[in-house]
Protein backbone atom coordinates (compact mmCIF):
# COMPACT_ATOMS: atom_id res chain seq x y z
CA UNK A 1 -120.51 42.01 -38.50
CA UNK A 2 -120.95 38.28 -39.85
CA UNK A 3 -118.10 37.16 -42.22
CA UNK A 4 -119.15 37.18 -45.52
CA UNK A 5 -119.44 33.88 -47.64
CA UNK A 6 -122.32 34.32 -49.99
CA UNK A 7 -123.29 37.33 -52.71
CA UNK A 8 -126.04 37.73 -50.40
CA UNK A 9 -124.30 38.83 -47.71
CA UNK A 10 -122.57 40.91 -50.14
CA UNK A 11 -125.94 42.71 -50.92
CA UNK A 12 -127.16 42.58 -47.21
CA UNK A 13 -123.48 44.58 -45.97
CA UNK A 14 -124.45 48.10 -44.93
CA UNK A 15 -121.54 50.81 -44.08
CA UNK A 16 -122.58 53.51 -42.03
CA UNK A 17 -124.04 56.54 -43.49
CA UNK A 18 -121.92 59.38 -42.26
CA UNK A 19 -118.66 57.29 -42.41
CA UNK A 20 -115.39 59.19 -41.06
CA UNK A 21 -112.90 57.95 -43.14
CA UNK A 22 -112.82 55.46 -46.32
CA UNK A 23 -110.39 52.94 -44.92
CA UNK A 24 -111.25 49.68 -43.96
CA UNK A 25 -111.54 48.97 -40.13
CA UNK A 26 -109.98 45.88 -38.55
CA UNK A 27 -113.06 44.10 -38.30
CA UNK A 28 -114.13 44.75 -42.37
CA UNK A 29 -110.97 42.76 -43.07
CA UNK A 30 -111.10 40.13 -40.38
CA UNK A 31 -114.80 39.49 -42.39
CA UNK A 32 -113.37 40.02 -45.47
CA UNK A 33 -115.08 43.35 -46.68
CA UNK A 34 -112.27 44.21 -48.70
CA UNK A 35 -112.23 40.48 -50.65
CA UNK A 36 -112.16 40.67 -54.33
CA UNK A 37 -115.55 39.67 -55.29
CA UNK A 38 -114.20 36.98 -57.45
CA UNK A 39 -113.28 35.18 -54.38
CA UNK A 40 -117.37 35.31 -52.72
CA UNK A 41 -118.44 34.00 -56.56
CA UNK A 42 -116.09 30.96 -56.22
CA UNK A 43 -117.14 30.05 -53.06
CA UNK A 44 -120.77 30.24 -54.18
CA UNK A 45 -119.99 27.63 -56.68
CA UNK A 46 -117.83 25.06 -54.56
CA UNK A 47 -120.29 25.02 -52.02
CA UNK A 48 -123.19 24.53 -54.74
CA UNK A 49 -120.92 21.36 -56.41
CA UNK A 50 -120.48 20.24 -52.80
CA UNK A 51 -116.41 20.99 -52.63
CA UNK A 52 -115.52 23.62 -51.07
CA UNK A 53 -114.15 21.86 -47.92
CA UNK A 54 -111.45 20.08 -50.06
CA UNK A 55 -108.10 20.29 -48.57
CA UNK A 56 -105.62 22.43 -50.74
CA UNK A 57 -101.87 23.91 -50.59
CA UNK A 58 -101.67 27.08 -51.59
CA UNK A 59 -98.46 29.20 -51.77
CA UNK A 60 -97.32 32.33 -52.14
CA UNK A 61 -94.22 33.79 -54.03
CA UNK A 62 -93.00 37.33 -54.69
CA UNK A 63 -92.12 38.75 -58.51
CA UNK A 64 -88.91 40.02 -57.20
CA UNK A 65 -86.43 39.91 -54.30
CA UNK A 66 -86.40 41.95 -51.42
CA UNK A 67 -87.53 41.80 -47.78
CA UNK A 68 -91.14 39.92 -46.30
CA UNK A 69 -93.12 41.87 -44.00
CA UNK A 70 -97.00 41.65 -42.88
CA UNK A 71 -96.14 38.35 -41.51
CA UNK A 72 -97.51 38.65 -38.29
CA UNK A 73 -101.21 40.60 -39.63
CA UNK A 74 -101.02 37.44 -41.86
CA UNK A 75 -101.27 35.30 -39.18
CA UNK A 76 -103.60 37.21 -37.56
CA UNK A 77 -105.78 37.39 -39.97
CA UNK A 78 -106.14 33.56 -40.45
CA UNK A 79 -106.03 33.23 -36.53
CA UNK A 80 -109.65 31.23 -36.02
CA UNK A 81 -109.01 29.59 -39.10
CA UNK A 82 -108.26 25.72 -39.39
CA UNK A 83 -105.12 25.99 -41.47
CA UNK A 84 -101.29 25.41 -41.23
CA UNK A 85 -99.41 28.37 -42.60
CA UNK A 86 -95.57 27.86 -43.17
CA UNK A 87 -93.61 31.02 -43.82
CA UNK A 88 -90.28 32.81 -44.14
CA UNK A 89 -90.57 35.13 -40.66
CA UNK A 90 -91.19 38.91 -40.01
CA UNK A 91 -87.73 40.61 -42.04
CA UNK A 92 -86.07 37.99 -43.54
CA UNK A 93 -84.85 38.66 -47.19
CA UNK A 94 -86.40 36.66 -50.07
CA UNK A 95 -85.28 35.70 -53.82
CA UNK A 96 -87.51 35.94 -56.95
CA UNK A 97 -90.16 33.49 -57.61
CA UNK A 98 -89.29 31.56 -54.15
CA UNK A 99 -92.26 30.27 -52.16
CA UNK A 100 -92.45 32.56 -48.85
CA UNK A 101 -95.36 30.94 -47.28
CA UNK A 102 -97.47 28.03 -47.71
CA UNK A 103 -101.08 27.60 -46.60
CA UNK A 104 -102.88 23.91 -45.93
CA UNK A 105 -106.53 23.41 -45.27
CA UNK A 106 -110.36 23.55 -46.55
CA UNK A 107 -110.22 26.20 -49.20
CA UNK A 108 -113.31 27.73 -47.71
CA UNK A 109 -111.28 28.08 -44.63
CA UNK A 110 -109.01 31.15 -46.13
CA UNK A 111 -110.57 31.65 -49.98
CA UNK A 112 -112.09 34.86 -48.89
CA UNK A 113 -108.82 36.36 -47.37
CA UNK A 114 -106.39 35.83 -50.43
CA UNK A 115 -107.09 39.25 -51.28
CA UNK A 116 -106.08 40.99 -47.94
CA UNK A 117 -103.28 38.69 -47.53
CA UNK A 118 -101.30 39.48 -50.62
CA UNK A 119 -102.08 43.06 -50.20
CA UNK A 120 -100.77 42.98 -46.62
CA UNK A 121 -97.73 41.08 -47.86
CA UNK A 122 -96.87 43.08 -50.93
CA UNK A 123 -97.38 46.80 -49.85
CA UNK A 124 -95.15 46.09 -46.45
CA UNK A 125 -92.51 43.98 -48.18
CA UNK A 126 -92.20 46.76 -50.72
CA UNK A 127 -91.83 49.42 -48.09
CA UNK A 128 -89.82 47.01 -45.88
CA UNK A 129 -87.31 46.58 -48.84
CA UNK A 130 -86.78 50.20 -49.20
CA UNK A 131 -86.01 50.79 -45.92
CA UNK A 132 -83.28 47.77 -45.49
CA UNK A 133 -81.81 50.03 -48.73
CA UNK A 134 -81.48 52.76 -46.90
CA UNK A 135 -79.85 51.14 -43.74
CA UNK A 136 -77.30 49.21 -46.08
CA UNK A 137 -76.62 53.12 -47.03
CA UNK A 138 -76.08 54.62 -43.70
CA UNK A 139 -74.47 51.56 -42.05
CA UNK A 140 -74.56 51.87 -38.58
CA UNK A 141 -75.70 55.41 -38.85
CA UNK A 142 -79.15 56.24 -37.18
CA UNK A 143 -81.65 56.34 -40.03
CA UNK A 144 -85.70 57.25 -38.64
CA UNK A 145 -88.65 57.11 -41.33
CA UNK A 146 -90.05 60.34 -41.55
CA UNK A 147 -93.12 59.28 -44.50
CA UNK A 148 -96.44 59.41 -42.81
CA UNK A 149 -97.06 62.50 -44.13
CA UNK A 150 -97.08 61.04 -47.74
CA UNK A 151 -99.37 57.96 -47.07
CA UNK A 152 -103.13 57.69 -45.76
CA UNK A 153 -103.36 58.05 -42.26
CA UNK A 154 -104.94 54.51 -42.16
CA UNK A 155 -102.03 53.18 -43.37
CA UNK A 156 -98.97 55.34 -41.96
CA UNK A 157 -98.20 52.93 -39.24
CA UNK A 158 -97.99 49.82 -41.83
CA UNK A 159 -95.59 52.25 -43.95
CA UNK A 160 -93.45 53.14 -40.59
CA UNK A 161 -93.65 49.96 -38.64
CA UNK A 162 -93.11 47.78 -42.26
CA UNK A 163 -89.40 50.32 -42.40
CA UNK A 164 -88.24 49.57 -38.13
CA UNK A 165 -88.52 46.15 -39.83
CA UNK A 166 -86.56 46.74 -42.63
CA UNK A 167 -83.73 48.64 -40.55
CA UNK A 168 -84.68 51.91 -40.10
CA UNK A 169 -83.75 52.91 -36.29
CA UNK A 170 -87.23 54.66 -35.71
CA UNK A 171 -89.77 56.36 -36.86
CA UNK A 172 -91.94 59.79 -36.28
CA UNK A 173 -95.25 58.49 -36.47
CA UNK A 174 -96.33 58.47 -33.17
CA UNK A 175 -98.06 54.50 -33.74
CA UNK A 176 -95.95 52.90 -35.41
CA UNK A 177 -93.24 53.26 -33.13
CA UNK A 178 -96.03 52.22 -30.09
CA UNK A 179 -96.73 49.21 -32.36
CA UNK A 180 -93.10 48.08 -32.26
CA UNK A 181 -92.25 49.11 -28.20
CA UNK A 182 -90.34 52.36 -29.51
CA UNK A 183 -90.96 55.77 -28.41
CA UNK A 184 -91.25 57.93 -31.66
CA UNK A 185 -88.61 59.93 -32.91
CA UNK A 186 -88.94 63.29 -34.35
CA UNK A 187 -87.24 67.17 -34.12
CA UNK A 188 -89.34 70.07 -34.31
CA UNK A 189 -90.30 71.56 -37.59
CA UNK A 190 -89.92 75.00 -39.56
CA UNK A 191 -93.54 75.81 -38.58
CA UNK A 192 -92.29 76.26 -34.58
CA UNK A 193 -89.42 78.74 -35.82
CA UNK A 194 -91.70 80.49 -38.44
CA UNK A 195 -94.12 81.38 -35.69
CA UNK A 196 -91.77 82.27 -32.96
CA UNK A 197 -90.03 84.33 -35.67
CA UNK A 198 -86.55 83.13 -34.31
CA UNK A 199 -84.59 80.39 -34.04
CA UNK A 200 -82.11 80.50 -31.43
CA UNK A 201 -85.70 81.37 -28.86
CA UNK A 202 -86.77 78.06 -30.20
CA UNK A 203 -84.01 76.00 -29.17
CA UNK A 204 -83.36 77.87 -25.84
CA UNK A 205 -87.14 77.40 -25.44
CA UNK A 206 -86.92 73.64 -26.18
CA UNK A 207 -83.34 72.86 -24.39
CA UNK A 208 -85.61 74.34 -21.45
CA UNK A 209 -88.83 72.44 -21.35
CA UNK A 210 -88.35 69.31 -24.04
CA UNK A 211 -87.22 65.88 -21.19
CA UNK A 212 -84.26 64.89 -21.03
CA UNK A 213 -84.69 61.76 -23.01
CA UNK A 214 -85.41 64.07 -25.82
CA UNK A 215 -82.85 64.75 -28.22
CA UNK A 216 -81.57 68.60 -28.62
CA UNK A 217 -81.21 68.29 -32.49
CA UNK A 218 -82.12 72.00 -33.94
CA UNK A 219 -83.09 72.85 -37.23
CA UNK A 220 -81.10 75.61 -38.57
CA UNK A 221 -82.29 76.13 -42.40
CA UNK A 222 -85.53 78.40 -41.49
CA UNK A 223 -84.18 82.07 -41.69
CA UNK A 224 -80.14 82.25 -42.64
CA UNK A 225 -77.28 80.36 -43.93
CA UNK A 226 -77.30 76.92 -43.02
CA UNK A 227 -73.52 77.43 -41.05
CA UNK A 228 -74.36 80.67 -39.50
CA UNK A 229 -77.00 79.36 -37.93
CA UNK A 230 -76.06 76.22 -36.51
CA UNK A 231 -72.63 78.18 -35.03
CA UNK A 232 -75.33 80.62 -33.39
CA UNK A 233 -77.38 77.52 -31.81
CA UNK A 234 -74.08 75.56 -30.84
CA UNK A 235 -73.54 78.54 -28.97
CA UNK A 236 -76.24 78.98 -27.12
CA UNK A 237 -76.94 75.84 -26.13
CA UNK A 238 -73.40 74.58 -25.57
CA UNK A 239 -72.91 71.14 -24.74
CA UNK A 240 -76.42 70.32 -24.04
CA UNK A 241 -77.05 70.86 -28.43
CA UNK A 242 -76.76 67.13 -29.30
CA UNK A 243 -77.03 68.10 -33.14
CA UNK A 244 -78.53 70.34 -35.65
CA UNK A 245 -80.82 69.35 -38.88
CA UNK A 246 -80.45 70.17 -42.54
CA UNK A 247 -83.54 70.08 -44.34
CA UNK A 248 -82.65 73.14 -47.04
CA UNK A 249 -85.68 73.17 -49.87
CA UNK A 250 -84.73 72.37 -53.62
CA UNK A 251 -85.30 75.52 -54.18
CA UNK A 252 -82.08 76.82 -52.46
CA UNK A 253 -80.35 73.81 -53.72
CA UNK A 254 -81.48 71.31 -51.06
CA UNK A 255 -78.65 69.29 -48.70
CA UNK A 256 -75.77 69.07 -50.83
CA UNK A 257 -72.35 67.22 -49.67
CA UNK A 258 -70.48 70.44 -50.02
CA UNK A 259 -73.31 72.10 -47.82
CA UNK A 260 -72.71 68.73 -44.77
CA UNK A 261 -69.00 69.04 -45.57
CA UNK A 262 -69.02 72.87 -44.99
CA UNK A 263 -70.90 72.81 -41.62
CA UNK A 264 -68.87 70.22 -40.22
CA UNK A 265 -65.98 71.73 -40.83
CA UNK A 266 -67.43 75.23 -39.52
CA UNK A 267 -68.20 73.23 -36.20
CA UNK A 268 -65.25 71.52 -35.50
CA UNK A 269 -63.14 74.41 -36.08
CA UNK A 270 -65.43 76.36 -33.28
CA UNK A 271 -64.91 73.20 -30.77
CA UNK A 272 -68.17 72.04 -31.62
CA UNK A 273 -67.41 68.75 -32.90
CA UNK A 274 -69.83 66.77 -30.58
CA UNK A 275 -72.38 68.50 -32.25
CA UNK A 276 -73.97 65.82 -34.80
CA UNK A 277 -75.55 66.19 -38.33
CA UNK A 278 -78.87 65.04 -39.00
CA UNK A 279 -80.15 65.46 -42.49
CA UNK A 280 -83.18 64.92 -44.37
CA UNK A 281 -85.13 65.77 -47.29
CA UNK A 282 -85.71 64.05 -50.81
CA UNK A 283 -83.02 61.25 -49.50
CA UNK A 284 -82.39 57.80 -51.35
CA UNK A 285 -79.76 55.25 -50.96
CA UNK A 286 -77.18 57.07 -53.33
CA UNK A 287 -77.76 60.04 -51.40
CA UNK A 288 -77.41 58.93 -48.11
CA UNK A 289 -73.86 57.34 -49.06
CA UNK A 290 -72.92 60.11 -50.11
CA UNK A 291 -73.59 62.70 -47.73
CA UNK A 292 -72.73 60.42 -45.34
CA UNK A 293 -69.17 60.36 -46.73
CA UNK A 294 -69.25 64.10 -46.63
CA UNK A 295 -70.54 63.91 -42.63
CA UNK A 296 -73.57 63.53 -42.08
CA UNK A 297 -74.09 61.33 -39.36
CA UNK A 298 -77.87 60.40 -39.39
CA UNK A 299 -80.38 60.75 -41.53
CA UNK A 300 -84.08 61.22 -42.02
CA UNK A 301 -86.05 59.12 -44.80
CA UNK A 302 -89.47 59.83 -46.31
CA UNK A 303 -90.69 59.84 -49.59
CA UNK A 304 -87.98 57.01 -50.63
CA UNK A 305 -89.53 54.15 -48.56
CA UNK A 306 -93.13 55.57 -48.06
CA UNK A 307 -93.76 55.72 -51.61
CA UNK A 308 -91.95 52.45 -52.18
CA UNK A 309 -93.58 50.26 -55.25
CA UNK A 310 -95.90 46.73 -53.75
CA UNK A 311 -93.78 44.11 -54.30
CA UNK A 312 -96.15 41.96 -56.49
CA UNK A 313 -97.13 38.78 -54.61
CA UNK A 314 -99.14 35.43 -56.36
CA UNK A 315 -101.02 33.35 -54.88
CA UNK A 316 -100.83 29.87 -56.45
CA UNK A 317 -102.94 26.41 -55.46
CA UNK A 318 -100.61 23.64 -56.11
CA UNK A 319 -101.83 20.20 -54.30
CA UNK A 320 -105.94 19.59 -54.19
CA UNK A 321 -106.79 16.52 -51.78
CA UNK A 322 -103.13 15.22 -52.01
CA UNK A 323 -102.89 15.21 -56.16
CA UNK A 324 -100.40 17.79 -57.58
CA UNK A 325 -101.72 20.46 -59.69
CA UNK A 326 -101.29 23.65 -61.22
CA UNK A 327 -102.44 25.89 -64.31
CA UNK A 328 -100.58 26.48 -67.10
CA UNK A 329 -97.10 27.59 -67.09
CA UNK A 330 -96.64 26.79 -63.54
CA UNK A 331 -95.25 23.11 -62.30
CA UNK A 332 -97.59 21.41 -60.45
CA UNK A 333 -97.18 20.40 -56.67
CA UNK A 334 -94.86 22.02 -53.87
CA UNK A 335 -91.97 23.65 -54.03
CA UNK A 336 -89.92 22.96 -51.73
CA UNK A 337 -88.13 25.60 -50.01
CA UNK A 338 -86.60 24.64 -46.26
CA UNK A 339 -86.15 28.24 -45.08
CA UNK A 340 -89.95 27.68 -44.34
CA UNK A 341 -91.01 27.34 -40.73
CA UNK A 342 -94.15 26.32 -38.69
CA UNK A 343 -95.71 29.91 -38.02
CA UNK A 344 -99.50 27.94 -37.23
């Protein structure tokens, strides 16, 4: 698949007739498939006035603060390009309006790819900035991104791998975690209890064959009260129970502090009080503090970062063969910014 320059190569791109799935593959972006087809247009016309291989700075800057991620598909994605690209680095934080990477060379070099770039920029950042608010929350607390299941397949190990760089101390999805040297993290869910009809089996079953590099953490929410049943599975698995999981629907009220307060109690007074609490379910920032104050002591995070808002990114050309410039409203030439490093 030849990159695409022209609006005839536009007309001349053929997808496959029976096609799997409606993401892009890696090599549709790396030939810029998913371009805005504004960007093929303007090509067609610089190369027609003969100026397409002037040398331009472009940079990029973010609407509102939070934390830059997608660096390093960035990078790849320009890889066989001649350009320099100057940039804040993979999980650093960011203000409003400040320039978080800079691109020099022959427009035609990266016009195509402005598209992919601030879409790879914004959608990580934004879930990359939800994430560092949920570690700020839980502090040194173990917090693991449970969203996959709310986000396109396609992109679940963006979401996941964007939140490990925001803070979050793993995640589920079984990619994401490869992507970033981790082993994934995970319990078991209410489906294993619903079909084994019990749940005490369930965690004598998986005590029994799960490794031992796999944590005993038990759900207890599927069949009776939230305390009864995590007193039942502390006692049959003794000291090899690491912790049990609160997950409790909205309809029954969902994890409430009184609920984490309650059961910790409950566990301690039984001798139990190795025995961790791991919640999850509907969790945000304020949520986290606070049933973290009540004692929870890790936490699971889904919805919150995976459906995390793009942080809007701009692309702006502000030097064209060495002469400042810029359209209207915006100051024309660089701005400087000396957090900036040498990334190609």
């Amino acid at each position: 698949m030849k990159e695409i320059r022209t609006l005839e190569d536009v007309k001349k791109l053929n997808l496959e007739p029976q096609r799997l799935f409606y993401s892009a593959s890696h090599e549709e972006i790396k030939t810029g498939a998913t371009a805005d087809i504004y960007f093929v247009k303007t090509m067609e016309i610089l190369n027609h006035m003969g100026l397409a291989r002037k040398e331009v700075v472009a940079e990029v800057f973010p609407r509102k603060s939070g934390i830059i991620c997608g660096v390093e598909e960035v990078l790849n994605l320009l890889k066989d390009k001649d350009v320099e690209i100057y940039g804040l680095q993979e999980g650093e934080s960011f203000s409003p309006k400040e320039t978080i990477m800079r691109i020099k060379g022959p427009y035609e070099e990266f016009a195509i790819f402005e598209t992919a770039l601030l879409g790879i920029l914004a959608h990580s950042s934004g879930w990359a900035t939800a994430a560092r608010e949920c570690r700020e929350a839980a502090g040194d607390k173990v917090m693991i991104c449970f969203g996959a299941r709310h986000v396109h397949p396609a992109v679940a190990p963006v979401m996941e791998r964007a939140a490990l760089i925001g803070g979050a101390s793993n995640a589920s999805c079984i990619l994401a975690a490869k992507l970033l040297g981790k082993q994934p993290s995970g319990t078991v869910p209410h489906a294993a209890m619903l079909i084994a009809g019990d749940t005490i089996s369930v965690a004598r079953t998986y005590n029994e064959i799960m490794p031992p590099d796999s944590p005993r953490i038990i759900l207890v929410d599927t069949f009776k009260d939230e305390v009864e049943e995590s007193l039942a599975v502390a006692e049959a698995l003794g000291r090899a129970l690491e912790g049990i999981r609160l997950d409790t629907p909205s309809e029954r009220g969902g994890v409430t502090k009184e609920l984490v307060y309650e059961v910790r109690k409950r566990l301690d007074q039984k001798g139990y009080d190795y025995v961790k609490i791991f919640v999850s379910g509907g969790l945000t920032p304020d949520r986290i503090r606070e049933l973290s104050e009540a004692g929870a002591d890790a936490f699971g995070v889904g919805s919150y970062i995976s459906g995390a808002s793009p942080i809007d990114m701009t692309m702006d050309i502000k030097m064209v063969e060495g002469k400042p410039v810029a359209k209207r409203g915006r100051i024309p030439g660089i701005i400087e910014n000396p957090r900036l490093k040498k990334l190609k």
